[in-house]
Protein backbone atom coordinates (compact mmCIF):
# COMPACT_ATOMS: atom_id res chain seq x y z
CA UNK A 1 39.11 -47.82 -19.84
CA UNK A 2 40.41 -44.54 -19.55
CA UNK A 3 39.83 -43.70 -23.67
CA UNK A 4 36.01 -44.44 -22.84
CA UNK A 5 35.75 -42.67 -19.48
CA UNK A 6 37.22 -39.37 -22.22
CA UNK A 7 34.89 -40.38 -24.96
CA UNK A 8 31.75 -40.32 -22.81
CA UNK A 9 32.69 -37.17 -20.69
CA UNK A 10 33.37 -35.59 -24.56
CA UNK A 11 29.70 -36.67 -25.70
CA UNK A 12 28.14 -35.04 -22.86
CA UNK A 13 30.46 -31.77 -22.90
CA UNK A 14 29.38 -31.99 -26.65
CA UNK A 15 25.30 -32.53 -25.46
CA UNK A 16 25.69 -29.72 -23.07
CA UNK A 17 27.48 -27.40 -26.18
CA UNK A 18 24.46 -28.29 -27.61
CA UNK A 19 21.76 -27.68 -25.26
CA UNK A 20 23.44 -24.33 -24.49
CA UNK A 21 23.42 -23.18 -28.54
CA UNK A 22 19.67 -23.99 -28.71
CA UNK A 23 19.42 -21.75 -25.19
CA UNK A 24 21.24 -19.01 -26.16
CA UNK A 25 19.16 -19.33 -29.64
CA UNK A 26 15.86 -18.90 -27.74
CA UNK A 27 17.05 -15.87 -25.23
CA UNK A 28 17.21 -12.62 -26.60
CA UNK A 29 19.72 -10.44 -26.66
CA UNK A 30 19.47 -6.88 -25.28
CA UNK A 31 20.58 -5.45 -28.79
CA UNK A 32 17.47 -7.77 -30.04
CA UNK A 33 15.27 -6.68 -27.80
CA UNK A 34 16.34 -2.63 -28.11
CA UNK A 35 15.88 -3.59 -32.10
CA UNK A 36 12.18 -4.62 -31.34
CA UNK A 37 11.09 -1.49 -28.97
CA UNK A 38 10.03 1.33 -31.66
CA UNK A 39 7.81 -1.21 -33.57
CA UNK A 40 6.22 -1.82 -29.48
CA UNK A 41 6.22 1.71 -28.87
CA UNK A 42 4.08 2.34 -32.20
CA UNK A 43 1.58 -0.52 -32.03
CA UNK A 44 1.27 0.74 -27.95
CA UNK A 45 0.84 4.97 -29.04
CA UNK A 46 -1.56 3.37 -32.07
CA UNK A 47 -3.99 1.35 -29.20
CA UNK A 48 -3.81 4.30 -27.10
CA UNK A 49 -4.78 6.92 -30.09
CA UNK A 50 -7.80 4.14 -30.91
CA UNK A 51 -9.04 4.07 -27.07
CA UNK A 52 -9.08 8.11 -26.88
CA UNK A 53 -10.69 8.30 -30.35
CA UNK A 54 -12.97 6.12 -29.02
CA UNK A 55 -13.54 7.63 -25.87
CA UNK A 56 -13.93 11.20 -27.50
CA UNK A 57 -16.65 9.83 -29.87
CA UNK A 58 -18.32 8.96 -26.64
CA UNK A 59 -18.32 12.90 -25.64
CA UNK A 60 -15.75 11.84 -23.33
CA UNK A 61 -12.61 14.45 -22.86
CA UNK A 62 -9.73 12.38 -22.56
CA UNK A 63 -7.53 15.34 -21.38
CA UNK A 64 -9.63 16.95 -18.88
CA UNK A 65 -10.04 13.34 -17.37
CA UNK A 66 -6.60 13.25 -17.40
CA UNK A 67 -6.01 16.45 -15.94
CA UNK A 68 -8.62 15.62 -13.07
CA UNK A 69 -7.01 12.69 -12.00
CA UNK A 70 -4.15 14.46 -11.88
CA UNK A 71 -5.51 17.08 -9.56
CA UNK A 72 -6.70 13.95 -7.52
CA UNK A 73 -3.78 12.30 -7.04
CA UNK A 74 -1.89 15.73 -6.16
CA UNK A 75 -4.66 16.56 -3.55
CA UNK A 76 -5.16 12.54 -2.32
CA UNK A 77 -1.51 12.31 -1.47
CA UNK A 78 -1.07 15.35 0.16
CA UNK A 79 -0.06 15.03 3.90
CA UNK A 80 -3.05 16.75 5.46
CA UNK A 81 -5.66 14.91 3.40
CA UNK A 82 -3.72 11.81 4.22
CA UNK A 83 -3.64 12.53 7.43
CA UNK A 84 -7.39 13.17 7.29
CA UNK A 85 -8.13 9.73 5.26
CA UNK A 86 -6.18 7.81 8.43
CA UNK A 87 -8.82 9.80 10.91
CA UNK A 88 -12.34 8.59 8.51
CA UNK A 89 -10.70 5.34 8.37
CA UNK A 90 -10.27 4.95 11.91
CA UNK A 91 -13.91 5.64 12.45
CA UNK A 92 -15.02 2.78 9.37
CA UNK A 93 -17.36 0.86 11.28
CA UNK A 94 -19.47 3.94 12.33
CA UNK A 95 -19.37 5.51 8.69
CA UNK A 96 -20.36 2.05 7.78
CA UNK A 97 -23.32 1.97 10.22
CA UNK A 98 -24.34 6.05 9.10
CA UNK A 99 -24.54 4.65 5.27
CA UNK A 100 -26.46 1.22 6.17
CA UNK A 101 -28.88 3.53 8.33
CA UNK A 102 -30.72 5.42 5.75
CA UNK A 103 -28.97 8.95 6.38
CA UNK A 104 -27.72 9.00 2.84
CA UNK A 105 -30.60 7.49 1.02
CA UNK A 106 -31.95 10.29 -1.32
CA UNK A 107 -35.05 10.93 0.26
CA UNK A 108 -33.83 11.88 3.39
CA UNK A 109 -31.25 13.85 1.93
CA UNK A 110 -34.60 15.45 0.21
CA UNK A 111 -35.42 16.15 4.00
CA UNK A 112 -32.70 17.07 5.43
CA UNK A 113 -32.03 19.67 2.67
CA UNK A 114 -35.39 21.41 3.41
CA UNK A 115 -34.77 21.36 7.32
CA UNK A 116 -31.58 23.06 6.18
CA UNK A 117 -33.18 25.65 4.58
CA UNK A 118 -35.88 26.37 6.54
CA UNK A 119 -33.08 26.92 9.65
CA UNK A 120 -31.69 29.23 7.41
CA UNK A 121 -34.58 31.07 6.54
CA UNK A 122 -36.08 31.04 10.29
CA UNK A 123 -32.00 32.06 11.86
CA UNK A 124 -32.61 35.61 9.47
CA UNK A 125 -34.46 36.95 11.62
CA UNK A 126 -37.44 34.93 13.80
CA UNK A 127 -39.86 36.98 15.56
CA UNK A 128 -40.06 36.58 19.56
CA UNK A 129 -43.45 35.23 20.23
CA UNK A 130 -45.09 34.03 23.42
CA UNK A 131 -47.84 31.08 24.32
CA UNK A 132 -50.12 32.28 22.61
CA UNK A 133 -48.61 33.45 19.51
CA UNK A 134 -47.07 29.80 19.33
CA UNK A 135 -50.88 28.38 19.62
CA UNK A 136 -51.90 30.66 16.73
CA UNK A 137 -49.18 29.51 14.77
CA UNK A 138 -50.46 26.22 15.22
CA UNK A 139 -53.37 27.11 13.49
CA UNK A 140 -51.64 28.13 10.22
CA UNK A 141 -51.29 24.60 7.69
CA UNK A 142 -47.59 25.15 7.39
CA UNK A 143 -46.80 25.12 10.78
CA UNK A 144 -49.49 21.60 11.42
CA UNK A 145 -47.12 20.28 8.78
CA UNK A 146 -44.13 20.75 10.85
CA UNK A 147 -45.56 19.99 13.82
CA UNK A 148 -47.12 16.59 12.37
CA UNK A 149 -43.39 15.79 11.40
CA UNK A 150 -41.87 16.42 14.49
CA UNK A 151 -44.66 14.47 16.23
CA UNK A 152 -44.20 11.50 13.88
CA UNK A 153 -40.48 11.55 14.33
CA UNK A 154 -40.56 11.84 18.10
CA UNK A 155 -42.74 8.46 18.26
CA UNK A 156 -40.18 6.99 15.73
CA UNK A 157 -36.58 8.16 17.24
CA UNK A 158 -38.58 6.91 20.62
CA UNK A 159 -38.92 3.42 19.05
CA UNK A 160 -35.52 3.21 17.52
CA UNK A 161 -33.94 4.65 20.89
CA UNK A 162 -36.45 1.11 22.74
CA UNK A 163 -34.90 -0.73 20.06
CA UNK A 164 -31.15 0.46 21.19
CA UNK A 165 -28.71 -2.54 21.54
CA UNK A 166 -28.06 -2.77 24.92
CA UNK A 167 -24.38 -1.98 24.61
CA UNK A 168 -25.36 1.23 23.46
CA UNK A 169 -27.15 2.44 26.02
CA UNK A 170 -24.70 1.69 28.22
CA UNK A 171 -22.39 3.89 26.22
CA UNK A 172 -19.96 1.46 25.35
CA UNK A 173 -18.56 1.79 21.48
């Protein structure tokens, strides 16, 4: 009984030899593995050559792009403008609210631009007029324009200011 209790443990020690050759077959070796990495490193440099050649036929400038980012991720980790990023973020559901509300849509940016430069034009040097030099300004089509605008966007920041939630009015965030 004891021979066959020896016989069987030998057949598995041999199945487990076994097993353990085909394993050790299958894994590779560092030295294997070092063997394979300048054919990788060519076939990797020889995609990346193809992409920029690619790229570059598309007028693209692979380096400057490069370079940019570069520039970008210098200036996007720097303390301050971290620092910064944490403050915007903080504030994400009223930047959220400024870009659904039309602030940024191009038109408006159209305006906005033209107020700008019309404050910067009038803040060179604006005469000092009275009543009636105000009423015969009115007269002139430019100023009508401007007038007309402010009139029509009185009646509509007076609507949107009826239209208020409720929590808002109340000053609440």
């Amino acid at each position: 009984m004891d021979e066959r209790k020896y016989e069987d443990l030998e057949q598995r020690l041999a199945r487990i030899e076994a097993a353990l050759a085909r394993v050790e077959a299958s894994v590779a070796t560092p030295q294997s593995i070092a063997n394979e990495l300048p054919g990788l490193a060519a076939v990797a440099t020889d995609t990346f050559d193809r992409a920029v050649k690619t790229l570059a036929a598309d007028g693209i400038d692979v380096d400057a792009r490069l370079r940019a980012v570069g520039r970008l991720a210098a200036t996007i980790t720097d303390p301050q403008a971290l620092t910064a990023l944490d403050e915007v973020l903080a504030h994400h559901g009223a930047l959220l609210r400024v870009v659904r509300s039309g602030l940024l849509e191009p038109r408006t940016l159209a305006t906005m631009t033209k107020l700008a430069e019309a404050l910067a034009q009038a803040s060179e040097g604006a005469p000092a007029i009275g009543l009636f030099g105000a009423i015969r300004a009115a007269g002139t089509p430019h100023v009508q324009k401007a007038l007309g605008f402010a009139v029509t966007l009185a009646s509509a920041f007076g609507r949107a200011l009826e239209e208020t939630p409720r929590q808002l009015k109340e000053g609440s965030r």
